[in-house]
C-alpha atoms as a PDB file:
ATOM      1  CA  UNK A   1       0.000   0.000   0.000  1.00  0.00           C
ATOM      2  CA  UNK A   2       1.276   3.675  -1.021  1.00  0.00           C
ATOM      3  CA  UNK A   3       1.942   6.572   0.917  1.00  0.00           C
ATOM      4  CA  UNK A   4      -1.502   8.069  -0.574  1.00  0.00           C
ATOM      5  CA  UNK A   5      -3.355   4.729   0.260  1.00  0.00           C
ATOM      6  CA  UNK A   6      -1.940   5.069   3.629  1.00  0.00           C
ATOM      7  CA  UNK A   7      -2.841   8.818   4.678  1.00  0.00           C
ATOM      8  CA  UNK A   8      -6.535   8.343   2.780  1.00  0.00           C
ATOM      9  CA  UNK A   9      -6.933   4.922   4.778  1.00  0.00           C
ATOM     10  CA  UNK A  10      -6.201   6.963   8.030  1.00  0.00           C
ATOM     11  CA  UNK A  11      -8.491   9.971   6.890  1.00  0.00           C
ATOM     12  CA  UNK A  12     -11.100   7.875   6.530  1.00  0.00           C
ATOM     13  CA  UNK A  13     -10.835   5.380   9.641  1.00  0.00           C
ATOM     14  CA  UNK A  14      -9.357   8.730  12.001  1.00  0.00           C
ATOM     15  CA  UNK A  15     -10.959  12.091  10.739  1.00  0.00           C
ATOM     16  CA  UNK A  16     -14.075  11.216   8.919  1.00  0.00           C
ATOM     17  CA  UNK A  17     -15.810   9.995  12.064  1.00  0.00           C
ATOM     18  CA  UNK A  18     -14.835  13.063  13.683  1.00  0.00           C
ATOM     19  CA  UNK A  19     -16.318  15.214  10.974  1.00  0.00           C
ATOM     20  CA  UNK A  20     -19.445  13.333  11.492  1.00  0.00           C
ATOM     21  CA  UNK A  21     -19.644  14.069  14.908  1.00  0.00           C
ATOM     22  CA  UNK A  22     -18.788  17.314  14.619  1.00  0.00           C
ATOM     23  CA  UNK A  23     -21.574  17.564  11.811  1.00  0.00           C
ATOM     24  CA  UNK A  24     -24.121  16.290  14.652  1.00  0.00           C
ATOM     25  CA  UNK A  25     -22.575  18.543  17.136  1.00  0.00           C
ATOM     26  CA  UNK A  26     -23.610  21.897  15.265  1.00  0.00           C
ATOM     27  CA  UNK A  27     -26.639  20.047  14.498  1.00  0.00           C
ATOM     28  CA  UNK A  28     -27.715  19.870  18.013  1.00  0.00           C
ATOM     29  CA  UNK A  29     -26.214  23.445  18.562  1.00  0.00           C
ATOM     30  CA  UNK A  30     -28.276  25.028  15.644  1.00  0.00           C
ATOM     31  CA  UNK A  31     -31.668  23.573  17.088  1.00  0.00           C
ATOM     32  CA  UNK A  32     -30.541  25.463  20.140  1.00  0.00           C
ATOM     33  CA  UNK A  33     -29.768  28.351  18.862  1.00  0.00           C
ATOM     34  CA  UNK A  34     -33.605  28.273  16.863  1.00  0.00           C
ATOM     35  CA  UNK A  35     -34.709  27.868  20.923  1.00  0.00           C
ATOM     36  CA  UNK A  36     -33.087  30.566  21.638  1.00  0.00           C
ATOM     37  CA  UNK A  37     -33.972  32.695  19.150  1.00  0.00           C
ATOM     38  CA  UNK A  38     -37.697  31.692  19.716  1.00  0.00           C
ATOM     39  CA  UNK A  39     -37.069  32.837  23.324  1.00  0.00           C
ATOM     40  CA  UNK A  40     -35.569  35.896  22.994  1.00  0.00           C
ATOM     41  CA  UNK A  41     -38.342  37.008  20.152  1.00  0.00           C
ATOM     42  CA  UNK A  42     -40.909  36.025  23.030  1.00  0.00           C
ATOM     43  CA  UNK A  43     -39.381  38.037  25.674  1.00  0.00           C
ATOM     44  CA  UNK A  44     -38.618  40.676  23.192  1.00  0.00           C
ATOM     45  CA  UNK A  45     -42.793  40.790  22.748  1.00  0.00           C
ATOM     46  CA  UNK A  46     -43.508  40.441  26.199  1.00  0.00           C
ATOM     47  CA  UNK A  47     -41.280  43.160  27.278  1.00  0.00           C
ATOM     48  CA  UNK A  48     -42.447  45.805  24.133  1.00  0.00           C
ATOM     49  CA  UNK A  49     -46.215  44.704  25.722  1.00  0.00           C
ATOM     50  CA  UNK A  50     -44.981  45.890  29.167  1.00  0.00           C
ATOM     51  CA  UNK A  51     -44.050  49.087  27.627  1.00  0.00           C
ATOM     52  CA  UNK A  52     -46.648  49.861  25.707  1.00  0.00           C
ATOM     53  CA  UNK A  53     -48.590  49.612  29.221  1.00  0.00           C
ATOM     54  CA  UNK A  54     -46.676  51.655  31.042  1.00  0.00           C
ATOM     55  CA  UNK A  55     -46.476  54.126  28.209  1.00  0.00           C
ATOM     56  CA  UNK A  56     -50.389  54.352  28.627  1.00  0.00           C
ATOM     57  CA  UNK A  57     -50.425  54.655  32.508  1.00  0.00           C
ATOM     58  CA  UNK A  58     -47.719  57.059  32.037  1.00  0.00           C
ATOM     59  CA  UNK A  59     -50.533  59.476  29.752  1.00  0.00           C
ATOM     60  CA  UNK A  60     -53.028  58.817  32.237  1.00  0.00           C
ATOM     61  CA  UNK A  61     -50.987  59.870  34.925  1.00  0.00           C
ATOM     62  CA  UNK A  62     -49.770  62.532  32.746  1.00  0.00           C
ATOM     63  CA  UNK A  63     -53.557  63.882  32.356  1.00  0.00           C
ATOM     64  CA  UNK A  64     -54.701  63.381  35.535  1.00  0.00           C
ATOM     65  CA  UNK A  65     -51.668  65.841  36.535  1.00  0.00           C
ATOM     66  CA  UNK A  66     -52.084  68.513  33.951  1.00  0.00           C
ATOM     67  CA  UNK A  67     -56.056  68.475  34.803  1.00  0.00           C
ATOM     68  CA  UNK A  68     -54.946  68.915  38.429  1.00  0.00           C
ATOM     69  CA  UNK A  69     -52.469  71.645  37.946  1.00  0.00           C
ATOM     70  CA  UNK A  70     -55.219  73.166  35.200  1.00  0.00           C
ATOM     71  CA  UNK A  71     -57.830  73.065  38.587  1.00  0.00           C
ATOM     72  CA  UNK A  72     -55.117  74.508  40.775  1.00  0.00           C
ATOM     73  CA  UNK A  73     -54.609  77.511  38.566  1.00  0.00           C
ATOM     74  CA  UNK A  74     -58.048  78.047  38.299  1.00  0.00           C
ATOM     75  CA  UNK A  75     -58.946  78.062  41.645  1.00  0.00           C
ATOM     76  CA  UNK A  76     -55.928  80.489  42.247  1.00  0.00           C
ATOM     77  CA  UNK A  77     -57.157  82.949  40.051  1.00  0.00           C
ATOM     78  CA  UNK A  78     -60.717  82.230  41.685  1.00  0.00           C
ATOM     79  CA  UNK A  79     -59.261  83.170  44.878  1.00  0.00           C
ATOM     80  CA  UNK A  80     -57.230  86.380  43.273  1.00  0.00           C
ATOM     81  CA  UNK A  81     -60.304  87.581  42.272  1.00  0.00           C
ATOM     82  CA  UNK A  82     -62.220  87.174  45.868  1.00  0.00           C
ATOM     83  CA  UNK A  83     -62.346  90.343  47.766  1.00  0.00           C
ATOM     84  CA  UNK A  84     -60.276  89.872  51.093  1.00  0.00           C
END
């Protein structure tokens, strides 16, 4: 047996298995990186949800305060107005 017979021989019985579980290794590391992916696009939605919520309690809270200070100024002038 030649030299080439030799080193394809030992490619084949020494590296090609390897290869083939390497192949299954990023096999098993691309379905967890879909996981992943799947996960982070949830949390990505769940967390935009959240702040879409808050944004809206933040205008509430927002109208409730410029109603208040509106009612505040009002009655201020009401009072200015009021003979002492």
């Amino acid at each position: 047996m030649g030299v080439y017979d030799q080193v394809k021989t030992a490619f084949q019985d020494i590296i090609a298995p390897e290869l083939h579980a390497i192949r299954g290794d990023i096999r098993v590391l691309d379905h967890r990186i879909v996981g992943l992916d799947q996960k982070i696009d949830s949390l990505r939605n769940e967390l935009v949800s959240e702040i879409r919520r808050l944004d809206t309690r933040i205008d509430g809270v927002d109208r409730e305060l410029r109603t208040a200070i509106d009612l505040r100024e009002r009655l201020a002038a009401l009072e200015a107005r009021r003979p002492a």
